[in-house]
PDB file of N, CA and C in Angstrom:
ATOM      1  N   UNK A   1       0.840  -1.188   0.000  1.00  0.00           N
ATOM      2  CA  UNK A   1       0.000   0.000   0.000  1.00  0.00           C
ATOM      3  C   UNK A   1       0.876   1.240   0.000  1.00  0.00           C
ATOM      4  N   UNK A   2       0.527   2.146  -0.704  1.00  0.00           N
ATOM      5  CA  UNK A   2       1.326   3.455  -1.234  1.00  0.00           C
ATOM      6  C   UNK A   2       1.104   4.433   0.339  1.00  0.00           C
ATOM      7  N   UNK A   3       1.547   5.226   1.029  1.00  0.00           N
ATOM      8  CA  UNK A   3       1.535   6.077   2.325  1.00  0.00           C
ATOM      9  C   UNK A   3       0.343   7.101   1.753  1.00  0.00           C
ATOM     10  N   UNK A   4       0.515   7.439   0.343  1.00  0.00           N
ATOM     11  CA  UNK A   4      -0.926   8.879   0.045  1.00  0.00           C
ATOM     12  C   UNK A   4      -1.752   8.499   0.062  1.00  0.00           C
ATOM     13  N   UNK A   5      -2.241   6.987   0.134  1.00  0.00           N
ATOM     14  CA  UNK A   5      -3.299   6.571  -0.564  1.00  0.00           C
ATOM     15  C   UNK A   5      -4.626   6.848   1.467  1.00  0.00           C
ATOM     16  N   UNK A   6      -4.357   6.978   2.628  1.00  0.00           N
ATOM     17  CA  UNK A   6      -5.009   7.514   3.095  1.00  0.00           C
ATOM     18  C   UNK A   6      -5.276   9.268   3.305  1.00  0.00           C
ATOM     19  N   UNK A   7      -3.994   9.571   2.651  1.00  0.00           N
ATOM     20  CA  UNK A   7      -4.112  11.067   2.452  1.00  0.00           C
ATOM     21  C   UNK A   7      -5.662  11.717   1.660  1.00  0.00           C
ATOM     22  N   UNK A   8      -5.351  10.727   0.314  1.00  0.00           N
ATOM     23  CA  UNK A   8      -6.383  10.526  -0.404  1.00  0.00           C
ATOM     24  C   UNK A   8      -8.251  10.939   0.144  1.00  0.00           C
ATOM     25  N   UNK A   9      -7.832   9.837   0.508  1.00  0.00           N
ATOM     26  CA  UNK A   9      -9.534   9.141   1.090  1.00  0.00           C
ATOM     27  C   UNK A   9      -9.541  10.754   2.109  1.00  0.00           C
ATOM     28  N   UNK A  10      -8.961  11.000   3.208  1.00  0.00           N
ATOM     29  CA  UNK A  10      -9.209  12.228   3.737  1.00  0.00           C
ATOM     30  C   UNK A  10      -9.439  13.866   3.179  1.00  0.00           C
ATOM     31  N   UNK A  11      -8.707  13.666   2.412  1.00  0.00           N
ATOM     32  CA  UNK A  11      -9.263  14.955   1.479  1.00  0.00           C
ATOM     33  C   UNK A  11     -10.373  14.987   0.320  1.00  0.00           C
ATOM     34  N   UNK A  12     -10.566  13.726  -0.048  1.00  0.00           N
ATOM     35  CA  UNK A  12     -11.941  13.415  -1.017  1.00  0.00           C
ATOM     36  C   UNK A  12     -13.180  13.340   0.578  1.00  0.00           C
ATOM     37  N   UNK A  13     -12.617  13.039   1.570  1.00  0.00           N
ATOM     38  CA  UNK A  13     -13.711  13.529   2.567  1.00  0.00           C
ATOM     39  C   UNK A  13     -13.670  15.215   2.983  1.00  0.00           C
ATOM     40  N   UNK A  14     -12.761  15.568   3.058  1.00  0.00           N
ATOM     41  CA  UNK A  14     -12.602  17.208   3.105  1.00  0.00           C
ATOM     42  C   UNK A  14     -13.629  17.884   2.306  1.00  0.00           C
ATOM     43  N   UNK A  15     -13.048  17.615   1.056  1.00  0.00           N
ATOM     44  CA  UNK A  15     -13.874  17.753  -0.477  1.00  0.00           C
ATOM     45  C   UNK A  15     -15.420  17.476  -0.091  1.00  0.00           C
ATOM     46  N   UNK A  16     -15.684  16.291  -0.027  1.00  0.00           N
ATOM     47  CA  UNK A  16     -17.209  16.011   0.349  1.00  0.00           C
ATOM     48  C   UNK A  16     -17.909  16.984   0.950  1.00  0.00           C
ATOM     49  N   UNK A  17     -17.234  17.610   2.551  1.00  0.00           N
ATOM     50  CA  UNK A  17     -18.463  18.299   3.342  1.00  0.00           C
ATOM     51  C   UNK A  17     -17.750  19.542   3.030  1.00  0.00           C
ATOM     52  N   UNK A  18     -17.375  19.886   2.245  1.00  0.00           N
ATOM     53  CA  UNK A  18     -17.224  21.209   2.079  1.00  0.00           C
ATOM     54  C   UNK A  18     -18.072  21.792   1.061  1.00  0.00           C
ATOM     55  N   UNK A  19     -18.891  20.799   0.372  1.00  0.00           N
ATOM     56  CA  UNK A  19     -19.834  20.682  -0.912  1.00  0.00           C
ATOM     57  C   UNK A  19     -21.076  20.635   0.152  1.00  0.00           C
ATOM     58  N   UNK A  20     -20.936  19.618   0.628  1.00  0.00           N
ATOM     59  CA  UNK A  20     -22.579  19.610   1.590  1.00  0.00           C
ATOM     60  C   UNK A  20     -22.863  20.644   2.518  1.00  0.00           C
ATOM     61  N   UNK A  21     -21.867  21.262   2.593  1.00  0.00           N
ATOM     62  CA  UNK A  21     -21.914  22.427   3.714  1.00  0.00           C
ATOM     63  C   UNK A  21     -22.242  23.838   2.654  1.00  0.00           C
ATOM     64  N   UNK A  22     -21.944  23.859   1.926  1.00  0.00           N
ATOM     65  CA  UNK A  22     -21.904  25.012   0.745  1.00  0.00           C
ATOM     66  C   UNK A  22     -23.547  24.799  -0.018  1.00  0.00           C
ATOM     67  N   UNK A  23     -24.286  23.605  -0.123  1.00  0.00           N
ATOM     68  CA  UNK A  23     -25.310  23.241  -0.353  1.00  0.00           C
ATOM     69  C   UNK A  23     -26.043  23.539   0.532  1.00  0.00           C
ATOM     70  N   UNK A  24     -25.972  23.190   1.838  1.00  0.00           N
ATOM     71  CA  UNK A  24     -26.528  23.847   2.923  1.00  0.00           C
ATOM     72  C   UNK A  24     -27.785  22.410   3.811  1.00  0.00           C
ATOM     73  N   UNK A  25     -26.617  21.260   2.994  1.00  0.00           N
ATOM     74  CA  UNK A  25     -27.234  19.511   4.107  1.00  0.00           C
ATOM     75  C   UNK A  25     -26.802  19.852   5.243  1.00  0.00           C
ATOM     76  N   UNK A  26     -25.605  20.526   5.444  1.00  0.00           N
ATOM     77  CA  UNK A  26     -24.787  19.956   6.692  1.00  0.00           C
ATOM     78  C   UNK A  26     -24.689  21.543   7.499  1.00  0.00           C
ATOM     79  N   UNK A  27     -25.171  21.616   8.759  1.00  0.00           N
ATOM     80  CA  UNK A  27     -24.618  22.645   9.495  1.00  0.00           C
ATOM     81  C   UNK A  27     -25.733  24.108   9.471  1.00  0.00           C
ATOM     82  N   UNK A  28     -26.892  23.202   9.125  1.00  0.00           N
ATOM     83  CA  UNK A  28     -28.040  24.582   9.466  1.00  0.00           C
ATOM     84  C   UNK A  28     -28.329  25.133  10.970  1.00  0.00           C
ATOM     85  N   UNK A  29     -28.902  25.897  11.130  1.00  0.00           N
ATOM     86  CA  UNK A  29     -29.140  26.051  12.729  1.00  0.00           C
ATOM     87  C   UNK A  29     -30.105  24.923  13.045  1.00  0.00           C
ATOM     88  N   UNK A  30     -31.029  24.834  12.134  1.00  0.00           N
ATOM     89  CA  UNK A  30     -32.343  23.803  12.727  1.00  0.00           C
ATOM     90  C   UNK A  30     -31.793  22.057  12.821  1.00  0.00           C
ATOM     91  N   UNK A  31     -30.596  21.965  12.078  1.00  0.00           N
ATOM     92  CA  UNK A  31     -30.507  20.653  11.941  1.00  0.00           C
ATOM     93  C   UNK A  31     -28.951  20.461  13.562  1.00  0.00           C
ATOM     94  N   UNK A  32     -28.890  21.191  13.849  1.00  0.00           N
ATOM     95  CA  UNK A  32     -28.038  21.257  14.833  1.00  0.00           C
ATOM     96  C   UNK A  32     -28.410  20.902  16.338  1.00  0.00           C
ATOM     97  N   UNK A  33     -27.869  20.783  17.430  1.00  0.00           N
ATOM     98  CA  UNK A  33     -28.334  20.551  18.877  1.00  0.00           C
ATOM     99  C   UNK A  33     -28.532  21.953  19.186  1.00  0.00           C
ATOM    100  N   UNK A  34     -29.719  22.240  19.610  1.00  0.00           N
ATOM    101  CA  UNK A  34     -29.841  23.789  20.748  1.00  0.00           C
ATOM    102  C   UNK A  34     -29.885  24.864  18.923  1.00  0.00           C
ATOM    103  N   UNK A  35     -30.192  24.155  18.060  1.00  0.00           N
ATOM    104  CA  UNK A  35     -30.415  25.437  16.859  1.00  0.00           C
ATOM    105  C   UNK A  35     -31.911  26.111  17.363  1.00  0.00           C
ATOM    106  N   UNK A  36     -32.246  26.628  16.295  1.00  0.00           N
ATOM    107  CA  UNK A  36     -33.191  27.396  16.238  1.00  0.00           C
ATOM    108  C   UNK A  36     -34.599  26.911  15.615  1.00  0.00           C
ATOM    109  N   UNK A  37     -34.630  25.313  15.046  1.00  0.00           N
ATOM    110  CA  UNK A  37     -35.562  25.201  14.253  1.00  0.00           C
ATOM    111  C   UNK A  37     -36.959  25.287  15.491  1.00  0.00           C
ATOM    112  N   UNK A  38     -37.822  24.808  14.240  1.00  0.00           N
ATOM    113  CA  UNK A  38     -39.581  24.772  14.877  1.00  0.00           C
ATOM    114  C   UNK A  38     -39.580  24.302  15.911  1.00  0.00           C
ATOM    115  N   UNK A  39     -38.495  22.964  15.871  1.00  0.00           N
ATOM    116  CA  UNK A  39     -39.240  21.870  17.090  1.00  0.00           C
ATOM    117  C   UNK A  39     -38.524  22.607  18.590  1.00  0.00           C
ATOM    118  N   UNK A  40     -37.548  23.139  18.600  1.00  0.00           N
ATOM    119  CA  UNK A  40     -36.873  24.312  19.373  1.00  0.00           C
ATOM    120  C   UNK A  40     -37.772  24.319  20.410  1.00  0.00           C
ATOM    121  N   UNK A  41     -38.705  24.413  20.580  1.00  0.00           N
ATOM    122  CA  UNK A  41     -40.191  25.065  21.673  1.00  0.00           C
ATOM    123  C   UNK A  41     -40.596  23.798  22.128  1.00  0.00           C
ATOM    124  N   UNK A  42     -40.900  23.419  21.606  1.00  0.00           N
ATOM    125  CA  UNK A  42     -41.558  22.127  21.697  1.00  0.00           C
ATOM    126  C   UNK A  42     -40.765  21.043  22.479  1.00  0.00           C
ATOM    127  N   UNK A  43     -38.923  20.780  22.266  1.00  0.00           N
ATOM    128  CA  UNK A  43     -38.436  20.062  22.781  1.00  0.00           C
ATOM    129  C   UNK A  43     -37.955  20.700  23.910  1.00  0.00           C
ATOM    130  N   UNK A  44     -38.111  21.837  23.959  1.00  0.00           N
ATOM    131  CA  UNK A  44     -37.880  22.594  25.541  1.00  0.00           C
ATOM    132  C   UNK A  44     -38.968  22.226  26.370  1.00  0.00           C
ATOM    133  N   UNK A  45     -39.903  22.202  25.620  1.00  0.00           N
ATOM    134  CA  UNK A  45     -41.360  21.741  26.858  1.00  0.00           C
ATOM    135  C   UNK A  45     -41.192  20.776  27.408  1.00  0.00           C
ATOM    136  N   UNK A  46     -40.985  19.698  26.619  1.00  0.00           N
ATOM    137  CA  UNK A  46     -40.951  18.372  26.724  1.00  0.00           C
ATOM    138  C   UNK A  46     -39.470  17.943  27.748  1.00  0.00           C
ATOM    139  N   UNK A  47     -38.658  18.789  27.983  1.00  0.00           N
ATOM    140  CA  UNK A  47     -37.366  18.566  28.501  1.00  0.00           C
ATOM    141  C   UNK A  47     -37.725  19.151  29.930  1.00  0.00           C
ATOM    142  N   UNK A  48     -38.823  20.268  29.996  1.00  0.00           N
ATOM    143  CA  UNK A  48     -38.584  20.576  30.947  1.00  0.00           C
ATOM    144  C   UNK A  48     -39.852  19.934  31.897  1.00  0.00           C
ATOM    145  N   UNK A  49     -41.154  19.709  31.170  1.00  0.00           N
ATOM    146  CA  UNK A  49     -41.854  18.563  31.682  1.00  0.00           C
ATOM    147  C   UNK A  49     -41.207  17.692  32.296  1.00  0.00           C
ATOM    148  N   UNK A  50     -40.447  16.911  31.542  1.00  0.00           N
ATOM    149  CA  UNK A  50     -39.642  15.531  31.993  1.00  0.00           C
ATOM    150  C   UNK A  50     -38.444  15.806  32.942  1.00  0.00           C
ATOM    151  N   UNK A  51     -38.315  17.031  33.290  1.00  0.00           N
ATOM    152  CA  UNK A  51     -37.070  17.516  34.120  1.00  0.00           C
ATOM    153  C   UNK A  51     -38.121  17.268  35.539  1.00  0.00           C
ATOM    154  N   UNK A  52     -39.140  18.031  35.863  1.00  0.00           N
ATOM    155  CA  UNK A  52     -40.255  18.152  37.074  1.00  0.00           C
ATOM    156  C   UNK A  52     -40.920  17.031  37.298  1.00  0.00           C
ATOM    157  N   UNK A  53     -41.138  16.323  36.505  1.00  0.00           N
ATOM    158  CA  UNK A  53     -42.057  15.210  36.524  1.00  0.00           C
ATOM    159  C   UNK A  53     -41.095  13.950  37.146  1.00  0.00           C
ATOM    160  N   UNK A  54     -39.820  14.125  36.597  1.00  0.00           N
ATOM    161  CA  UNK A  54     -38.925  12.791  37.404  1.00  0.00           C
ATOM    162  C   UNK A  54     -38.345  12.819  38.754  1.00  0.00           C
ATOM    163  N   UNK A  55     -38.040  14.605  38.957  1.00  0.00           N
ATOM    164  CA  UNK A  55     -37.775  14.443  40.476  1.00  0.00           C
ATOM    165  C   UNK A  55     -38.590  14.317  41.467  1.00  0.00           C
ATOM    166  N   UNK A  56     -40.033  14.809  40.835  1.00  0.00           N
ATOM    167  CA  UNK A  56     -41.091  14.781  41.903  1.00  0.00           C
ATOM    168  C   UNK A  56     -41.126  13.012  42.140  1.00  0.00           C
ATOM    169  N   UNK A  57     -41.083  12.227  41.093  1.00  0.00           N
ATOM    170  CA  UNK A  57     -41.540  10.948  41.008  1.00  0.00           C
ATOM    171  C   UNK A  57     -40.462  10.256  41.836  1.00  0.00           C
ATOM    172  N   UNK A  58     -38.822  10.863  41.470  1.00  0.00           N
ATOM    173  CA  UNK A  58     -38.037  10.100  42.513  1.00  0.00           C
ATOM    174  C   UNK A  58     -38.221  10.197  43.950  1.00  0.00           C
ATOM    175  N   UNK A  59     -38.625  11.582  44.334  1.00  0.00           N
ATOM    176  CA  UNK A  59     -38.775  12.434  45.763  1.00  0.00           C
ATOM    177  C   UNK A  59     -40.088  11.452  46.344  1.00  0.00           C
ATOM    178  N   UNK A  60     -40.762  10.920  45.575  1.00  0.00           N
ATOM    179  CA  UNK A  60     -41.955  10.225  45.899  1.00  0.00           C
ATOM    180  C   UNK A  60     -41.941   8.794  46.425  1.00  0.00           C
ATOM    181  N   UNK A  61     -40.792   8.082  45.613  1.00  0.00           N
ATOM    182  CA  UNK A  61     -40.492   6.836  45.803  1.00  0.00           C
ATOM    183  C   UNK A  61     -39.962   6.576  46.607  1.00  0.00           C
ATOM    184  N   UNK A  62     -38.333   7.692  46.753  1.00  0.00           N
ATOM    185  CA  UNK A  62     -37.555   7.616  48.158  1.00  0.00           C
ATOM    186  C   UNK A  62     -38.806   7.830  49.261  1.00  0.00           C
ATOM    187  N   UNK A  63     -39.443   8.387  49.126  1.00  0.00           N
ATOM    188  CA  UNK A  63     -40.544   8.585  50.609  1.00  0.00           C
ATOM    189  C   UNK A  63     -40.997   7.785  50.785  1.00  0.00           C
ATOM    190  N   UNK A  64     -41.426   7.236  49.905  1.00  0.00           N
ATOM    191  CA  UNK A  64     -42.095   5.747  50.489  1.00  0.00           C
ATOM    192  C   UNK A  64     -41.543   4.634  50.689  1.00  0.00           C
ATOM    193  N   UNK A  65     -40.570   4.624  50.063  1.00  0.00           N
ATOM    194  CA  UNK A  65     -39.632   3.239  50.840  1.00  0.00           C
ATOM    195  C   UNK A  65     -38.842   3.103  51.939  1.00  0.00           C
ATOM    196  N   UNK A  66     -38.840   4.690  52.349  1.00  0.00           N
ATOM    197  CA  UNK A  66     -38.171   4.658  53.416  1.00  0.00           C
ATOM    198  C   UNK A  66     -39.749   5.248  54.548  1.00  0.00           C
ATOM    199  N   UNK A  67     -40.659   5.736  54.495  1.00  0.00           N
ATOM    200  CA  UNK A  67     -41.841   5.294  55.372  1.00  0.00           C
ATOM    201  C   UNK A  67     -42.062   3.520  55.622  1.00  0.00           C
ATOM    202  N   UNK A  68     -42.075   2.702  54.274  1.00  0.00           N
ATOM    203  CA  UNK A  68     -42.197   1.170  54.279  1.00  0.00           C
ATOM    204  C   UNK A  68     -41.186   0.591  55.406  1.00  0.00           C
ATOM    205  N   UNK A  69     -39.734   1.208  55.008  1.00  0.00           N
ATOM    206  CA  UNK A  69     -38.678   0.074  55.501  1.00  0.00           C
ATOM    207  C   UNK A  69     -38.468   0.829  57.354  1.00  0.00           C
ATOM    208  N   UNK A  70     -39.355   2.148  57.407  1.00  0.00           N
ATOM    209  CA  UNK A  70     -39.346   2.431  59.254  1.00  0.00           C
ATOM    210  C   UNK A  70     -40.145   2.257  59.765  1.00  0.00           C
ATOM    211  N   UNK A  71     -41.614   2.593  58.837  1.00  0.00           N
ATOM    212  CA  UNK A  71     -42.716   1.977  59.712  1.00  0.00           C
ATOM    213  C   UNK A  71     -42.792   3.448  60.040  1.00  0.00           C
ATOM    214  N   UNK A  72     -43.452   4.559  59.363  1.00  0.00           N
ATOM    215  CA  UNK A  72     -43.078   6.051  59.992  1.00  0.00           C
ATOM    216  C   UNK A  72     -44.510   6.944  59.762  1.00  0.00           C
ATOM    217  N   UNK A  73     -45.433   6.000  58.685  1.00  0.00           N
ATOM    218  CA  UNK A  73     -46.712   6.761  57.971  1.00  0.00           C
ATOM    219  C   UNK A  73     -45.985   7.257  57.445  1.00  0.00           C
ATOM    220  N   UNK A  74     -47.009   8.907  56.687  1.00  0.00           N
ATOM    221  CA  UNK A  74     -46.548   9.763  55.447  1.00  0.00           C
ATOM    222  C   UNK A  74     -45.477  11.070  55.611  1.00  0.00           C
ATOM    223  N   UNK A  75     -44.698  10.778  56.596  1.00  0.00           N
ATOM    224  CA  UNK A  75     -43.971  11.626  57.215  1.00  0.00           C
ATOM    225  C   UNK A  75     -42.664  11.903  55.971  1.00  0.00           C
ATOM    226  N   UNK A  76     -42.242  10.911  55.758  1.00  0.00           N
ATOM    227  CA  UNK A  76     -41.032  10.622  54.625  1.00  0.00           C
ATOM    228  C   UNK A  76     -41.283  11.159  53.276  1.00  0.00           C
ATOM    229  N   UNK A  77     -42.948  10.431  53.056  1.00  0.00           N
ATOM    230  CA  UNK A  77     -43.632  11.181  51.814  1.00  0.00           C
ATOM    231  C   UNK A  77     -43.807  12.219  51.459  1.00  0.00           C
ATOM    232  N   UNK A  78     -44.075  13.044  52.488  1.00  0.00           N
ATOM    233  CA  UNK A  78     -44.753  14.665  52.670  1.00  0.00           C
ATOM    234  C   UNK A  78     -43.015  15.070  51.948  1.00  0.00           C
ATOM    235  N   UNK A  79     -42.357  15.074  53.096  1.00  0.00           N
ATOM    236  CA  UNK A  79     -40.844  15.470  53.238  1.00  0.00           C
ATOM    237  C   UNK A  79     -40.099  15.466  51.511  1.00  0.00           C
ATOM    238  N   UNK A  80     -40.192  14.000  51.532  1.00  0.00           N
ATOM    239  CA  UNK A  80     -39.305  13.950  50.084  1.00  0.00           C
ATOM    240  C   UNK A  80     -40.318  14.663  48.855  1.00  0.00           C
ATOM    241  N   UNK A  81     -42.094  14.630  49.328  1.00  0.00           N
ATOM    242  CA  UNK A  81     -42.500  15.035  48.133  1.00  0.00           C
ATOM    243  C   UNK A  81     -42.263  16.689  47.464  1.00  0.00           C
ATOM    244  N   UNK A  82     -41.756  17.222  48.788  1.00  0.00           N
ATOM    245  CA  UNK A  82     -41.489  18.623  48.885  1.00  0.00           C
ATOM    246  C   UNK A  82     -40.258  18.809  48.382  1.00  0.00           C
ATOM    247  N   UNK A  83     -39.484  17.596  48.501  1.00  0.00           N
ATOM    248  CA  UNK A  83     -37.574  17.544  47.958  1.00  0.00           C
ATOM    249  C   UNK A  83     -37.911  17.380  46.892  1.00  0.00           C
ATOM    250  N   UNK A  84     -38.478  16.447  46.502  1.00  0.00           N
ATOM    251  CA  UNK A  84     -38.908  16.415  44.709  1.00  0.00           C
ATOM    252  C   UNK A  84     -39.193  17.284  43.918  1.00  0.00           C
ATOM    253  N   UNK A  85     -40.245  18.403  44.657  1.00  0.00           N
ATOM    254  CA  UNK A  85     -40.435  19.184  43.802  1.00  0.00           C
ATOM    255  C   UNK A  85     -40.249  20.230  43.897  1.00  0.00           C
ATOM    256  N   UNK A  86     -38.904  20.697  44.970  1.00  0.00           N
ATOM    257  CA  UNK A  86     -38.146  21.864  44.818  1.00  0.00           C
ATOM    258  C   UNK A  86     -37.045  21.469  44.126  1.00  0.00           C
ATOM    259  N   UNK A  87     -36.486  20.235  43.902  1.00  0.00           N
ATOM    260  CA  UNK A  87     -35.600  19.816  43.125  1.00  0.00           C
ATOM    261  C   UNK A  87     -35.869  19.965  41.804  1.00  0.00           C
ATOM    262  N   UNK A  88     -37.301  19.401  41.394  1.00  0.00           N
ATOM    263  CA  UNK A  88     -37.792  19.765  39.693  1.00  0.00           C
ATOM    264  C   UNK A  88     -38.032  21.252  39.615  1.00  0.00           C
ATOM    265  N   UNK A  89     -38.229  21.889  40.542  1.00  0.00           N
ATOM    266  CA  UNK A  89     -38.674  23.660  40.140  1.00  0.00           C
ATOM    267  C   UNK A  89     -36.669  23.716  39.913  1.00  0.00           C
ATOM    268  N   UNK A  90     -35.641  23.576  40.614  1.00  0.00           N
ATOM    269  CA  UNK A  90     -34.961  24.231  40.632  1.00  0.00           C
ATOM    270  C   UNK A  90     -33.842  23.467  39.086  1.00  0.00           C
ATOM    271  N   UNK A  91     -34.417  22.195  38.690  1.00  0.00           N
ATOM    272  CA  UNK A  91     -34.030  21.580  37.257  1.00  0.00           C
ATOM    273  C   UNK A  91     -34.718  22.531  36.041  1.00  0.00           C
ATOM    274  N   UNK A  92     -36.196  22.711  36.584  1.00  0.00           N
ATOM    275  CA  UNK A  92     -36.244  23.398  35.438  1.00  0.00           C
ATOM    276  C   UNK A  92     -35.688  25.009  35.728  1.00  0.00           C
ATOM    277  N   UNK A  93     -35.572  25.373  36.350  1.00  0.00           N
ATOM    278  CA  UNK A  93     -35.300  26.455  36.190  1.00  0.00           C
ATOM    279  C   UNK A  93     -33.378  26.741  35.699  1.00  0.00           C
ATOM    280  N   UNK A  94     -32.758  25.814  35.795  1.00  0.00           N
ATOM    281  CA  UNK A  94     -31.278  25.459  35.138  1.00  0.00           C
ATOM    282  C   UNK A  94     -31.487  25.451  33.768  1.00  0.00           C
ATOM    283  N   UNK A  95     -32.498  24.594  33.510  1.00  0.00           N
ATOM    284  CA  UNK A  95     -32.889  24.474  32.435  1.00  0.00           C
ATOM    285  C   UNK A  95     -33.305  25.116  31.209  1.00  0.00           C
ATOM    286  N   UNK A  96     -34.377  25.993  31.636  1.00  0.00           N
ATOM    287  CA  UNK A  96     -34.738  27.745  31.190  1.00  0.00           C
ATOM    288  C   UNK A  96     -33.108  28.873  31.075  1.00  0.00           C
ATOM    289  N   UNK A  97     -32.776  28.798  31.975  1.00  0.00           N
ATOM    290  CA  UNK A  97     -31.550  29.542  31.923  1.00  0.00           C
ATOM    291  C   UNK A  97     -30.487  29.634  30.927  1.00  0.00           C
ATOM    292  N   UNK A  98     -30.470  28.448  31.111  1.00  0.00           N
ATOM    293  CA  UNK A  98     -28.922  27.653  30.298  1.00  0.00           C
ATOM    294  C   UNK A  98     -29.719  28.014  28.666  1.00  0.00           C
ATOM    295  N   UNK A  99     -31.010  27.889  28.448  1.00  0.00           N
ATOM    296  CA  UNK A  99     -31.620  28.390  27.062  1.00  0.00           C
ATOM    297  C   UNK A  99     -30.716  28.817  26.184  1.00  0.00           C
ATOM    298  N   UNK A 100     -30.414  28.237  24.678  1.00  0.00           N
ATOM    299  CA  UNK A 100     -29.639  28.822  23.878  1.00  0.00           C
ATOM    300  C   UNK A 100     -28.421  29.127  23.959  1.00  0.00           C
ATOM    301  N   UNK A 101     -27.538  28.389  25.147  1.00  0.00           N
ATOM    302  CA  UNK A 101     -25.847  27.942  25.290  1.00  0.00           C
ATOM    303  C   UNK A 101     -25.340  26.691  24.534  1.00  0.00           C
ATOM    304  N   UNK A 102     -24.393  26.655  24.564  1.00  0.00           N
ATOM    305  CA  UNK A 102     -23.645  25.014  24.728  1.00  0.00           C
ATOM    306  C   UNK A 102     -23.838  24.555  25.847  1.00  0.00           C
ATOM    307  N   UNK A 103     -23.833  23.033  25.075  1.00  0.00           N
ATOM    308  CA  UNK A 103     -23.764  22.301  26.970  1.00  0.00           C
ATOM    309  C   UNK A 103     -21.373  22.435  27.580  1.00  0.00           C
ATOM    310  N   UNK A 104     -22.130  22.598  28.268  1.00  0.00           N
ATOM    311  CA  UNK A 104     -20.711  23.307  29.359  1.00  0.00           C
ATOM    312  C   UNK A 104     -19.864  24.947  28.902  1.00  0.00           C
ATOM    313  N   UNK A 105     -20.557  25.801  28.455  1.00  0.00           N
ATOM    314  CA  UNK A 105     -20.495  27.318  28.002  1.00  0.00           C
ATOM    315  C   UNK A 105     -20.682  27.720  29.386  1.00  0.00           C
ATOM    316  N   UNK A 106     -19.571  28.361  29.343  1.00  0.00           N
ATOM    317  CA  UNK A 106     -19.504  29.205  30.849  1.00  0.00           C
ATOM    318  C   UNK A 106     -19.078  30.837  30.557  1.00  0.00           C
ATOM    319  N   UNK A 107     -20.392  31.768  30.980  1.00  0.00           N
ATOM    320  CA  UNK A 107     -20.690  32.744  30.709  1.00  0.00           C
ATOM    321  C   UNK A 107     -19.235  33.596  31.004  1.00  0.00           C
ATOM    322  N   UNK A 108     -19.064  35.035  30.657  1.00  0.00           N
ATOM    323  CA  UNK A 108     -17.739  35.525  31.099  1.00  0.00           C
ATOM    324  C   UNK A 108     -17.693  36.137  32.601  1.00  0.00           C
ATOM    325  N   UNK A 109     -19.367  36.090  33.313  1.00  0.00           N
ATOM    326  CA  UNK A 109     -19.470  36.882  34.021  1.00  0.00           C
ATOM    327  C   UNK A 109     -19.153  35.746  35.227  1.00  0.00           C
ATOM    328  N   UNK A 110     -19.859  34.607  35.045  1.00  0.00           N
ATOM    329  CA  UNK A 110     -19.567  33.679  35.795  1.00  0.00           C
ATOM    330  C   UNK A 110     -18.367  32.556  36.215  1.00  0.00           C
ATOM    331  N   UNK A 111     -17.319  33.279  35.552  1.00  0.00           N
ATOM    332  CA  UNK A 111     -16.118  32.260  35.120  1.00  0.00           C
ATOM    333  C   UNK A 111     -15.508  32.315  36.705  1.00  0.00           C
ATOM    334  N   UNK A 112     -15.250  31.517  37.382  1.00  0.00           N
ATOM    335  CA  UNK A 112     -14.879  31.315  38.332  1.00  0.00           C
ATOM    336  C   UNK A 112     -13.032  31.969  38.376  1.00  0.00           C
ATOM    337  N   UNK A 113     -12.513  33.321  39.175  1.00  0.00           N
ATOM    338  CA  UNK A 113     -11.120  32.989  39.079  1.00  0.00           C
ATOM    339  C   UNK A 113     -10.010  32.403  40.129  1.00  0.00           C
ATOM    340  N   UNK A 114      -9.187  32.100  39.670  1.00  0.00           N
ATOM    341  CA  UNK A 114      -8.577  31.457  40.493  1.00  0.00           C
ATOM    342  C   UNK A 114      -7.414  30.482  39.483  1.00  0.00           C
TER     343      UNK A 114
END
């Protein structure tokens, strides 16, 4: 085997998305993570539904298995159901925030120094 011959293959891939990108397949905002298309709204709902809805549900379960395994009534329940769902208010609200960043984009204001 000749040493160019993967040179090759990498620049006929160069070549490739530099055509699909100039066409406009590759690298739209809507076809991207966190772009701008339609579904944009829609998968924020749905993220942030499912952000509230799971901690309340975990906050719910821990309560009751640990009321089951002490023997305590709804004392655990009440407790964790309130952890649950200051935990989902405070997911979604990370959630809302972070709106329209990268995942791990750290603002300039917030950059920790040191």
């Amino acid at each position: 085997m000749s040493d160019d011959h993967p040179n090759k293959d990498l620049k006929d891939l160069d070549n490739r998305l530099k055509q699909a990108r100039q066409e406009g397949k590759i690298g739209a905002p809507e076809n991207r993570p966190g772009g701008t298309g339609d579904a944009s709204g829609f998968s924020m709902a749905m993220r942030v539904g499912s952000e509230l809805v799971s901690a309340l549900i975990v906050g719910v379960v821990i309560g009751l298995l640990l009321d089951n395994w002490l023997d305590t009534g709804p004392w655990f329940f009440v407790l964790f159901f309130f952890l649950g769902a200051a935990a989902g208010v405070l997911n979604v609200y990370r959630a809302a925030s972070s709106m329209g960043s990268a995942p791990g984009y750290i603002r300039p204001e917030d950059k920790i120094d040191g």
